[in-house]
PDB file of N, CA and C in Angstrom:
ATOM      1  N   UNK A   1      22.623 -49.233-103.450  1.00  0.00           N
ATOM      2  CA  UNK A   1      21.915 -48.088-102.941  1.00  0.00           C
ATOM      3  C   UNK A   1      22.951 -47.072-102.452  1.00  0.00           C
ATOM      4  N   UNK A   2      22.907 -45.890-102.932  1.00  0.00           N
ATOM      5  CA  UNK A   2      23.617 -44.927-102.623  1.00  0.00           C
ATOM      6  C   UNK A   2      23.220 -44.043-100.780  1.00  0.00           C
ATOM      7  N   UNK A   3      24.015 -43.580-100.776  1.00  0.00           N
ATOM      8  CA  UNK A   3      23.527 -42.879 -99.104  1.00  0.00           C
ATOM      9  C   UNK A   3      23.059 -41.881 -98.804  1.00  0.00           C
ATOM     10  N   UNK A   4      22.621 -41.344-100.106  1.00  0.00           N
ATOM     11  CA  UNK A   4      21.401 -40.329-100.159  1.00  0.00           C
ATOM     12  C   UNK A   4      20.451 -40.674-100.349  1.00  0.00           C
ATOM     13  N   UNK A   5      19.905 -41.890-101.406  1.00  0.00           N
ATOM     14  CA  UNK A   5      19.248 -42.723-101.141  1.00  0.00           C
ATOM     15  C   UNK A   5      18.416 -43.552 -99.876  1.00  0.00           C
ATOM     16  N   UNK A   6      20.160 -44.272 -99.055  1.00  0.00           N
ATOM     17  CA  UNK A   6      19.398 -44.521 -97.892  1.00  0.00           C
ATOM     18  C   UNK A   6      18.757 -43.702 -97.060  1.00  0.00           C
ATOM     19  N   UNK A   7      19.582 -42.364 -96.848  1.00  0.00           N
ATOM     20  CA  UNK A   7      19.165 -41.336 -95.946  1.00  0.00           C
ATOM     21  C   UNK A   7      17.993 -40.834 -96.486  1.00  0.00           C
ATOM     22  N   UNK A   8      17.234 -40.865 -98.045  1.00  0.00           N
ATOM     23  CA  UNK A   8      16.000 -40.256 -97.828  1.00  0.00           C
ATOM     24  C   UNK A   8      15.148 -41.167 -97.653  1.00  0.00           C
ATOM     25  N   UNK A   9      15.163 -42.856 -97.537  1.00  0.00           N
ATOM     26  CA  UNK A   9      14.225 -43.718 -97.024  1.00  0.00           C
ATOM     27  C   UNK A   9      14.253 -43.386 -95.368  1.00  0.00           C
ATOM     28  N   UNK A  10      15.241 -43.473 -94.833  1.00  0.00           N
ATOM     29  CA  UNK A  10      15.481 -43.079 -93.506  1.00  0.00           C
ATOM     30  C   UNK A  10      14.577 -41.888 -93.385  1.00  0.00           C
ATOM     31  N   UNK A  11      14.647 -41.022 -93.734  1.00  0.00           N
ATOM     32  CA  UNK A  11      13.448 -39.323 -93.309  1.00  0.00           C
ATOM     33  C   UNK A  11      12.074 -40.287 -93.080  1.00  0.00           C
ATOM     34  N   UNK A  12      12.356 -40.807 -94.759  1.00  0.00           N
ATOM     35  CA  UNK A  12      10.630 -40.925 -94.766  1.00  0.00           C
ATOM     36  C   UNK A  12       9.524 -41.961 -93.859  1.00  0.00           C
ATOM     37  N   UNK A  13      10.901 -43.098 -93.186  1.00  0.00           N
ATOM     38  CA  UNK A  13      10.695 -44.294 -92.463  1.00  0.00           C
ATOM     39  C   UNK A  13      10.256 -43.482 -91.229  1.00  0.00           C
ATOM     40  N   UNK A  14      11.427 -41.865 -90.714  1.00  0.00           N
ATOM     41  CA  UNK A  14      11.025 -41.582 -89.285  1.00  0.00           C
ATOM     42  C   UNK A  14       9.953 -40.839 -89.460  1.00  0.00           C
ATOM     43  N   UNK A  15       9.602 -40.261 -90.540  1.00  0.00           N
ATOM     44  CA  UNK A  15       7.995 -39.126 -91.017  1.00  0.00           C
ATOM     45  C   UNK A  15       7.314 -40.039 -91.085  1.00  0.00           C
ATOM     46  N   UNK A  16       6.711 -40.891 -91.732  1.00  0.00           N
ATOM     47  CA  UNK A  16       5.995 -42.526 -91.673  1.00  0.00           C
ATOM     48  C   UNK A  16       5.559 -42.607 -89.782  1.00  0.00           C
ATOM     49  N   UNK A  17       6.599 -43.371 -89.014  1.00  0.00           N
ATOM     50  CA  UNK A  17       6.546 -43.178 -87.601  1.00  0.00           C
ATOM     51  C   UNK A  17       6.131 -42.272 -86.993  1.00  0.00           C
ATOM     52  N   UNK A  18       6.856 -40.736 -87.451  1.00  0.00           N
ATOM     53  CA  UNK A  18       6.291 -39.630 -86.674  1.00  0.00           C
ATOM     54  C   UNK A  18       4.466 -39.614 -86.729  1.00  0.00           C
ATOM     55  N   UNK A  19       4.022 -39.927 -88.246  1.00  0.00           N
ATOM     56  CA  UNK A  19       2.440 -39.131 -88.718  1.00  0.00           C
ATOM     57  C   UNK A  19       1.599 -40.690 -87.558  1.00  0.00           C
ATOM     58  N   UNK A  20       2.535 -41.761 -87.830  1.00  0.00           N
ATOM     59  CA  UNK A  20       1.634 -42.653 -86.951  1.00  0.00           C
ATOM     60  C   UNK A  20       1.648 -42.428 -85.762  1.00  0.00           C
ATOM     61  N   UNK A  21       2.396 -42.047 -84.695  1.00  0.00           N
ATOM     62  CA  UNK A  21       2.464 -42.165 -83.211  1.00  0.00           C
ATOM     63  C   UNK A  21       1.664 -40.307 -83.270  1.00  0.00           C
ATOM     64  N   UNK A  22       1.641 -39.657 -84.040  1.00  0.00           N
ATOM     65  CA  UNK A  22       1.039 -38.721 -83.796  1.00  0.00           C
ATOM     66  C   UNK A  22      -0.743 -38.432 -83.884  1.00  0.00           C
ATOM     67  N   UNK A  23      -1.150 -39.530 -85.004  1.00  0.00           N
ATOM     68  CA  UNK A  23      -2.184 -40.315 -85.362  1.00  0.00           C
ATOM     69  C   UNK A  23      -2.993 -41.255 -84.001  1.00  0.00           C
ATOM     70  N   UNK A  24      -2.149 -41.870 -83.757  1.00  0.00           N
ATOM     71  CA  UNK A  24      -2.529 -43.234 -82.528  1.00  0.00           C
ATOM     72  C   UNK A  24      -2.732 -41.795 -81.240  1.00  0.00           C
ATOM     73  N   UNK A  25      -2.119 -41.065 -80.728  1.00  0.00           N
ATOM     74  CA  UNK A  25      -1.709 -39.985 -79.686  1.00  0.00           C
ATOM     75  C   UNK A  25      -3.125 -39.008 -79.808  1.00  0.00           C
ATOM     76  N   UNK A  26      -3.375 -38.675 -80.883  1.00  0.00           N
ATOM     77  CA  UNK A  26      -4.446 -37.833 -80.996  1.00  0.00           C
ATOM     78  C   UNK A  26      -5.955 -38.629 -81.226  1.00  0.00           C
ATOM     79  N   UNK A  27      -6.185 -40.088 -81.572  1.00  0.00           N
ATOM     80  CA  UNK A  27      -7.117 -40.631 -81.835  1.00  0.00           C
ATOM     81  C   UNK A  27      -7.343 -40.972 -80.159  1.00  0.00           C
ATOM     82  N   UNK A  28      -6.236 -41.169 -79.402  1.00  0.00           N
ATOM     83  CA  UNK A  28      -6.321 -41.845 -78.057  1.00  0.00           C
ATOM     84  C   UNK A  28      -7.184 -40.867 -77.231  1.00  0.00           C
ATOM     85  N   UNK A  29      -6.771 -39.313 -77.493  1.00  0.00           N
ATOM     86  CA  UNK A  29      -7.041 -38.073 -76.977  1.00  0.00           C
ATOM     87  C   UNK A  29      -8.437 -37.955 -76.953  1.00  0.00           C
ATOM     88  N   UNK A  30      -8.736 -38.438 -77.511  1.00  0.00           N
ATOM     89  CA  UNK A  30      -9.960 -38.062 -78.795  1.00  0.00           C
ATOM     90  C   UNK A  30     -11.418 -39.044 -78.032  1.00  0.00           C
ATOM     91  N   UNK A  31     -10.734 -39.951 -78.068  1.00  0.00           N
ATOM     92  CA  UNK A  31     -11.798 -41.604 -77.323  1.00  0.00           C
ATOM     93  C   UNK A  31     -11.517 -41.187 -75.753  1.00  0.00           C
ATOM     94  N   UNK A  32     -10.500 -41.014 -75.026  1.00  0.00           N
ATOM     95  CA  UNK A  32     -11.020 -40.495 -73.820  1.00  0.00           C
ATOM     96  C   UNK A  32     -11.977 -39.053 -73.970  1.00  0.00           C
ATOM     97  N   UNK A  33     -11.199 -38.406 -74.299  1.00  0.00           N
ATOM     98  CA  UNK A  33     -12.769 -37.183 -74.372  1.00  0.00           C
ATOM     99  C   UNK A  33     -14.212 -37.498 -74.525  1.00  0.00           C
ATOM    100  N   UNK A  34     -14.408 -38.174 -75.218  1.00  0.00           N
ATOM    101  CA  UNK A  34     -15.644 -38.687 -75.227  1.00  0.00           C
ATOM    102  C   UNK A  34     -16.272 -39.852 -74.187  1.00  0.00           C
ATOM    103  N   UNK A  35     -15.555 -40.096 -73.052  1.00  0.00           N
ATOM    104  CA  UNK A  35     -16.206 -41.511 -72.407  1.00  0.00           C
ATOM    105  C   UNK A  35     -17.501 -40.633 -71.323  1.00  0.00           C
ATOM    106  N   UNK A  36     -18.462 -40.703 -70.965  1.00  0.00           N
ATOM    107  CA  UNK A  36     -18.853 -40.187 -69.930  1.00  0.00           C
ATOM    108  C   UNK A  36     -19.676 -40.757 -69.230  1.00  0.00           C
ATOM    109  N   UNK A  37     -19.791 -40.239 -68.097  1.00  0.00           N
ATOM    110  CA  UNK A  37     -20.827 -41.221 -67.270  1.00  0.00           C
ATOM    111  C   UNK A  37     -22.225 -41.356 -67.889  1.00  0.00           C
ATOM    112  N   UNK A  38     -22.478 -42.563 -67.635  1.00  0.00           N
ATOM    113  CA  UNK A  38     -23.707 -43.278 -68.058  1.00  0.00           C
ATOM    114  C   UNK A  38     -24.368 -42.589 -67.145  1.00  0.00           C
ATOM    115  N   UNK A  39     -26.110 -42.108 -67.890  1.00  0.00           N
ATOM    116  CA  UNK A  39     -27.069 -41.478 -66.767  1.00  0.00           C
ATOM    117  C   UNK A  39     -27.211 -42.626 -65.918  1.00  0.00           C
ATOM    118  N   UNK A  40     -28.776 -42.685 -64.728  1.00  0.00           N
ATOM    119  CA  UNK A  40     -29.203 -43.434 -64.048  1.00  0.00           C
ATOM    120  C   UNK A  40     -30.330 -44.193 -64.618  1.00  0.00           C
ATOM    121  N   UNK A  41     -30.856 -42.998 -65.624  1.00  0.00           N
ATOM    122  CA  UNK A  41     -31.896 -43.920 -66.276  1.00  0.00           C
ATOM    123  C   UNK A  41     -31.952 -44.652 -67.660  1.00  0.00           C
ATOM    124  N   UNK A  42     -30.685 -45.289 -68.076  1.00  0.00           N
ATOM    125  CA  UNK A  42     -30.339 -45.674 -69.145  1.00  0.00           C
ATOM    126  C   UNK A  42     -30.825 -47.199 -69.373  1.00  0.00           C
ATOM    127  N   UNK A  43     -30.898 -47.720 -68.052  1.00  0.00           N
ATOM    128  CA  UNK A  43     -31.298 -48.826 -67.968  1.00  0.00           C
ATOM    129  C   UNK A  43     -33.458 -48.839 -68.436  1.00  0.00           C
ATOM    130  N   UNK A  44     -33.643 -48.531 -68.192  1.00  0.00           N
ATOM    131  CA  UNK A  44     -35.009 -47.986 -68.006  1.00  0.00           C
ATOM    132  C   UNK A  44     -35.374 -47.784 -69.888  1.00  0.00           C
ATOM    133  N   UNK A  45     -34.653 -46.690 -70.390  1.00  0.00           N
ATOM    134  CA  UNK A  45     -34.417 -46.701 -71.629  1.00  0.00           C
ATOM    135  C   UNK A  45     -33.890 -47.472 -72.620  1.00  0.00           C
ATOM    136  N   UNK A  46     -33.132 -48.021 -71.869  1.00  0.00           N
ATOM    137  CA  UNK A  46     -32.767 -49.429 -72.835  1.00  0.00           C
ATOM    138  C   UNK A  46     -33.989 -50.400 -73.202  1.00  0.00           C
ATOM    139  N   UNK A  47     -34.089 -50.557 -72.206  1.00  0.00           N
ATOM    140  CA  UNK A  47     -35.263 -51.906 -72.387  1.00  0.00           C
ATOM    141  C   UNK A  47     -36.545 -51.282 -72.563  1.00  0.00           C
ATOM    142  N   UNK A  48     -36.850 -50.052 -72.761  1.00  0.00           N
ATOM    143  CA  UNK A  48     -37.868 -49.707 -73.821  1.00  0.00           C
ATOM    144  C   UNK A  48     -37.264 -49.849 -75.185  1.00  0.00           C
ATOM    145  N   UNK A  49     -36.329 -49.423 -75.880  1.00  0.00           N
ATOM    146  CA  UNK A  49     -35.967 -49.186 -77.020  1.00  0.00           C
ATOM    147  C   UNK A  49     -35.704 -50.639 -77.455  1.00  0.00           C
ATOM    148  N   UNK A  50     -35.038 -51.661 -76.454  1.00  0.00           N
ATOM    149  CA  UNK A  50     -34.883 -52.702 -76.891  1.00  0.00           C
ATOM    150  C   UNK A  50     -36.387 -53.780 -76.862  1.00  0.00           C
ATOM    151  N   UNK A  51     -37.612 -53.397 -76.500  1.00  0.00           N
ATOM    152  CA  UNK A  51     -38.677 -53.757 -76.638  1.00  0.00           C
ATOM    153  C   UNK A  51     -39.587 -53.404 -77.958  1.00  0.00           C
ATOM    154  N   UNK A  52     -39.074 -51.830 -78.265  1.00  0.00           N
ATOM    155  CA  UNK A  52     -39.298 -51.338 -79.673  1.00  0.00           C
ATOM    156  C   UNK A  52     -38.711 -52.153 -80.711  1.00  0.00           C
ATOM    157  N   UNK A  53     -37.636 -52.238 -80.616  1.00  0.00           N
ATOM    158  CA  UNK A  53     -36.759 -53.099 -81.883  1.00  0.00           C
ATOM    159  C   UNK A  53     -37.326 -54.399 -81.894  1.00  0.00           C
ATOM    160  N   UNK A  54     -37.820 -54.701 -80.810  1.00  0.00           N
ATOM    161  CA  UNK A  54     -38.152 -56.319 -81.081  1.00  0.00           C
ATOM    162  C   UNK A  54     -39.493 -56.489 -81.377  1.00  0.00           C
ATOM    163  N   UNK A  55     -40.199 -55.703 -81.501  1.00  0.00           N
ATOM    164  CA  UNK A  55     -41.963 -55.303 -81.973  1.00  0.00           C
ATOM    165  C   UNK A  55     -41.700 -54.929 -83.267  1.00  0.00           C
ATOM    166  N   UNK A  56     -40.982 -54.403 -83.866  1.00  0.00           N
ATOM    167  CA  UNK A  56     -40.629 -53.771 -84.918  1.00  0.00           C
ATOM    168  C   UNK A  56     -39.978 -55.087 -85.797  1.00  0.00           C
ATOM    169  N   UNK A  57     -39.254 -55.908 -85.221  1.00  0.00           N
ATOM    170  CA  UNK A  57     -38.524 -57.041 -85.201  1.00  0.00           C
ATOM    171  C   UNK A  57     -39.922 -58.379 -86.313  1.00  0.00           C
ATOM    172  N   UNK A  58     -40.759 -58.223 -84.941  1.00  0.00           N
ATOM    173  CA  UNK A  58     -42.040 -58.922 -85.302  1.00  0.00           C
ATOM    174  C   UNK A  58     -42.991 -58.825 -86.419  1.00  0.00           C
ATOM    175  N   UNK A  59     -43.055 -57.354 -86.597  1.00  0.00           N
ATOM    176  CA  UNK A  59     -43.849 -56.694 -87.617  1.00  0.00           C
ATOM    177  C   UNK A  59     -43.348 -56.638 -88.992  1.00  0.00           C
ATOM    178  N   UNK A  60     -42.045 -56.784 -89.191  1.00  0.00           N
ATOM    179  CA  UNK A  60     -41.442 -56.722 -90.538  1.00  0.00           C
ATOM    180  C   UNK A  60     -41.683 -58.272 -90.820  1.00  0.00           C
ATOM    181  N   UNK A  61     -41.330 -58.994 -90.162  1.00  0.00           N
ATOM    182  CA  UNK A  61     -41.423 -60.523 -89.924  1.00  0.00           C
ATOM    183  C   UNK A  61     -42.724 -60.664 -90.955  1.00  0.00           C
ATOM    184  N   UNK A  62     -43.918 -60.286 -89.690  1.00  0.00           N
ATOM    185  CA  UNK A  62     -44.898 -60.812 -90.543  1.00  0.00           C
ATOM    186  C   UNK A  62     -45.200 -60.292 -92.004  1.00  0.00           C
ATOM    187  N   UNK A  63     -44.816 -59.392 -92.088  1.00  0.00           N
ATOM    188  CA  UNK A  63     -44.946 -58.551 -93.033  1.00  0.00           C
ATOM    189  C   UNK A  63     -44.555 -58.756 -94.654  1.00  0.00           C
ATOM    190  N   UNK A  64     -43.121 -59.347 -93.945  1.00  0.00           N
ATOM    191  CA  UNK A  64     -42.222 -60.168 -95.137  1.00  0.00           C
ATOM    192  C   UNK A  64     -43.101 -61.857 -95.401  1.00  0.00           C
ATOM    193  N   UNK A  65     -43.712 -62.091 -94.393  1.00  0.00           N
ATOM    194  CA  UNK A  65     -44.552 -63.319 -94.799  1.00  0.00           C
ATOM    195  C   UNK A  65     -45.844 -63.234 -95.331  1.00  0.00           C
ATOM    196  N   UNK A  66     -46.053 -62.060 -95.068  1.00  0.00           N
ATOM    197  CA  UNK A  66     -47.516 -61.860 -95.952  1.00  0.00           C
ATOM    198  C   UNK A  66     -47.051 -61.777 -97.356  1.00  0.00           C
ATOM    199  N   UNK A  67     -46.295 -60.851 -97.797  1.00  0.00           N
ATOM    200  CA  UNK A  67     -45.670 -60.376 -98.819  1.00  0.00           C
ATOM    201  C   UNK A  67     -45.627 -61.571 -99.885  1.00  0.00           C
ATOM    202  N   UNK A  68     -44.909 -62.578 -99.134  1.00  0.00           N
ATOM    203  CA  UNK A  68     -44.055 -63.421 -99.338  1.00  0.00           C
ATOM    204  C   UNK A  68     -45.554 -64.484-100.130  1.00  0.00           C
ATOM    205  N   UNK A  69     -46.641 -64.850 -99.556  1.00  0.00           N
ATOM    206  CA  UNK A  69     -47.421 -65.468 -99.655  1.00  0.00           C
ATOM    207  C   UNK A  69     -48.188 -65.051-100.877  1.00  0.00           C
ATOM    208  N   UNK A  70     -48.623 -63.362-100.520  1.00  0.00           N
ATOM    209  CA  UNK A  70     -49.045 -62.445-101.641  1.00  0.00           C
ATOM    210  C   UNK A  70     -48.283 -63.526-103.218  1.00  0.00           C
ATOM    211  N   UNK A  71     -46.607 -63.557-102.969  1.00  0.00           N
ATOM    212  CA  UNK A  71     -46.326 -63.570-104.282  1.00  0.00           C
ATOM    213  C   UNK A  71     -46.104 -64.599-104.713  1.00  0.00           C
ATOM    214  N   UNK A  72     -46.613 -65.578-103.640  1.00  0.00           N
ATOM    215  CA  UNK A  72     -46.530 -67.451-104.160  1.00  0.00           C
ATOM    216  C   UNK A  72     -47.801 -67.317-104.769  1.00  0.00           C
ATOM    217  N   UNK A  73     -49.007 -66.654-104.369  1.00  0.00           N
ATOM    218  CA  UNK A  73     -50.284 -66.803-104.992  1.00  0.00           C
ATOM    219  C   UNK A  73     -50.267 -66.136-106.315  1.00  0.00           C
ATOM    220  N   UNK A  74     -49.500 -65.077-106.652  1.00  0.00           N
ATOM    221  CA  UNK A  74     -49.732 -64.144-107.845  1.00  0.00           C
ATOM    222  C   UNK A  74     -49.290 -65.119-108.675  1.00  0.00           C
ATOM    223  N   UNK A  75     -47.992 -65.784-108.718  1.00  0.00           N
ATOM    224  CA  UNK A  75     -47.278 -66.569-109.328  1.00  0.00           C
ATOM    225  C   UNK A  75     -48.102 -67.950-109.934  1.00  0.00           C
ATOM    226  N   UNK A  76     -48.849 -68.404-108.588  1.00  0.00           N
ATOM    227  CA  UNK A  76     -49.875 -69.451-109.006  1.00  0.00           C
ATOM    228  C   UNK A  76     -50.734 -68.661-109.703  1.00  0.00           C
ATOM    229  N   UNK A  77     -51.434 -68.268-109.621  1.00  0.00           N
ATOM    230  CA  UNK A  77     -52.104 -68.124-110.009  1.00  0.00           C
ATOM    231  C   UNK A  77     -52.146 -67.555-111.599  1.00  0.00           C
ATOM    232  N   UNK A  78     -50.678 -66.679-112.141  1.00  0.00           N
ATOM    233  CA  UNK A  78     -50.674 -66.506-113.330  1.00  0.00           C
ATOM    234  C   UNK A  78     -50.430 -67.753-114.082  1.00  0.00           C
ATOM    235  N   UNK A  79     -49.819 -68.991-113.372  1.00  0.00           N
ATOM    236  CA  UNK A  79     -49.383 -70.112-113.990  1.00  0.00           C
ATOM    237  C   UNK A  79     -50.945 -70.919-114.402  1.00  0.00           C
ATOM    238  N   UNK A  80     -51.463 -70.636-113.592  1.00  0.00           N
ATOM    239  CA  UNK A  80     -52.864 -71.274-113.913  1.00  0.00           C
ATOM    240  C   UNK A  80     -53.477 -70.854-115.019  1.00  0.00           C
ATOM    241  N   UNK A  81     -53.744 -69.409-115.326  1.00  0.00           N
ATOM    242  CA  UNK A  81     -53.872 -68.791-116.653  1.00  0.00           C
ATOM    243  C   UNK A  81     -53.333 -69.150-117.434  1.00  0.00           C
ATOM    244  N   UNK A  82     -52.124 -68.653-117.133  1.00  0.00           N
ATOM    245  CA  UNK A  82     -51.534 -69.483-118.781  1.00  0.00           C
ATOM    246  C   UNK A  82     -51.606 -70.863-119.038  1.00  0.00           C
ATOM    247  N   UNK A  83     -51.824 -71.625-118.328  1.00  0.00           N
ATOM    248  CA  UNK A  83     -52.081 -73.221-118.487  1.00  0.00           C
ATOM    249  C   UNK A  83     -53.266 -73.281-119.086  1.00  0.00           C
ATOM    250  N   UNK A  84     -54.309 -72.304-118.851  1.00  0.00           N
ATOM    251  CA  UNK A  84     -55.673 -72.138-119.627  1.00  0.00           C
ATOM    252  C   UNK A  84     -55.476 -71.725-121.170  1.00  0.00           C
ATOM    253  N   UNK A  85     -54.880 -71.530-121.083  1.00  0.00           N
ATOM    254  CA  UNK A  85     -54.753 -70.251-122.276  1.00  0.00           C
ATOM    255  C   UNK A  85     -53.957 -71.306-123.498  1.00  0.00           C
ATOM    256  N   UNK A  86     -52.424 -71.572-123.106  1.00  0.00           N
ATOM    257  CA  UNK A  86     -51.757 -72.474-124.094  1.00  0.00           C
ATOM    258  C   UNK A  86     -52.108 -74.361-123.668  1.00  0.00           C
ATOM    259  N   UNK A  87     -52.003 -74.799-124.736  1.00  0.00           N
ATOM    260  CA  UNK A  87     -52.628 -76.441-124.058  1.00  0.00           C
ATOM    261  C   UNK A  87     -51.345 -76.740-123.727  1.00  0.00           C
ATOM    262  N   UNK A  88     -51.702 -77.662-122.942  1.00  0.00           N
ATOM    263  CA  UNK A  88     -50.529 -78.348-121.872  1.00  0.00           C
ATOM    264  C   UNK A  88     -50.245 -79.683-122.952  1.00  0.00           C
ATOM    265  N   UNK A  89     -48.789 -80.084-123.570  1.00  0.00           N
ATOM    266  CA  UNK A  89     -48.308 -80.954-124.299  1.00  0.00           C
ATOM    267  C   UNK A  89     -47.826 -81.769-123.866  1.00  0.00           C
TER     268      UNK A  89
END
């Protein structure tokens, strides 16, 4: 390796470093700016929303079991037809 060589891995090793610590420095900037105080009534709101999700929780539930039943019967029930239809060997 020649030493122009090394010296332009060297730039690019401290530009590399520079874009990261300038990266990490401004993302850091960035997440404190945004922290803020929690209201008073967040609690209150939580556990409505988290009462929603879990009703919502319930309802897909059953929903997926109706569904679900719907298509064990369609299934039987086309199997039954066709068992009518071609003789059973």
């Amino acid at each position: 390796m020649t030493g122009s060589e090394s010296r332009s891995l060297n730039f690019l090793a401290l530009l590399l470093g520079g874009v990261l610590a300038l990266s990490l420095g401004l993302n850091g900037l960035l997440l404190a700016a945004r922290i803020e105080d929690w209201p008073d009534d967040v609690s209150a709101e939580l556990a409505a929303t988290t009462a929603d999700l879990h009703q919502t929780q319930r309802l897909l539930a059953s929903c997926q079991q109706h569904q679900q039943r719907q298509d064990s019967l369609l299934i039987l029930s086309r199997n039954l037809v066709a068992g009518k239809v071609l003789p059973f060997k």
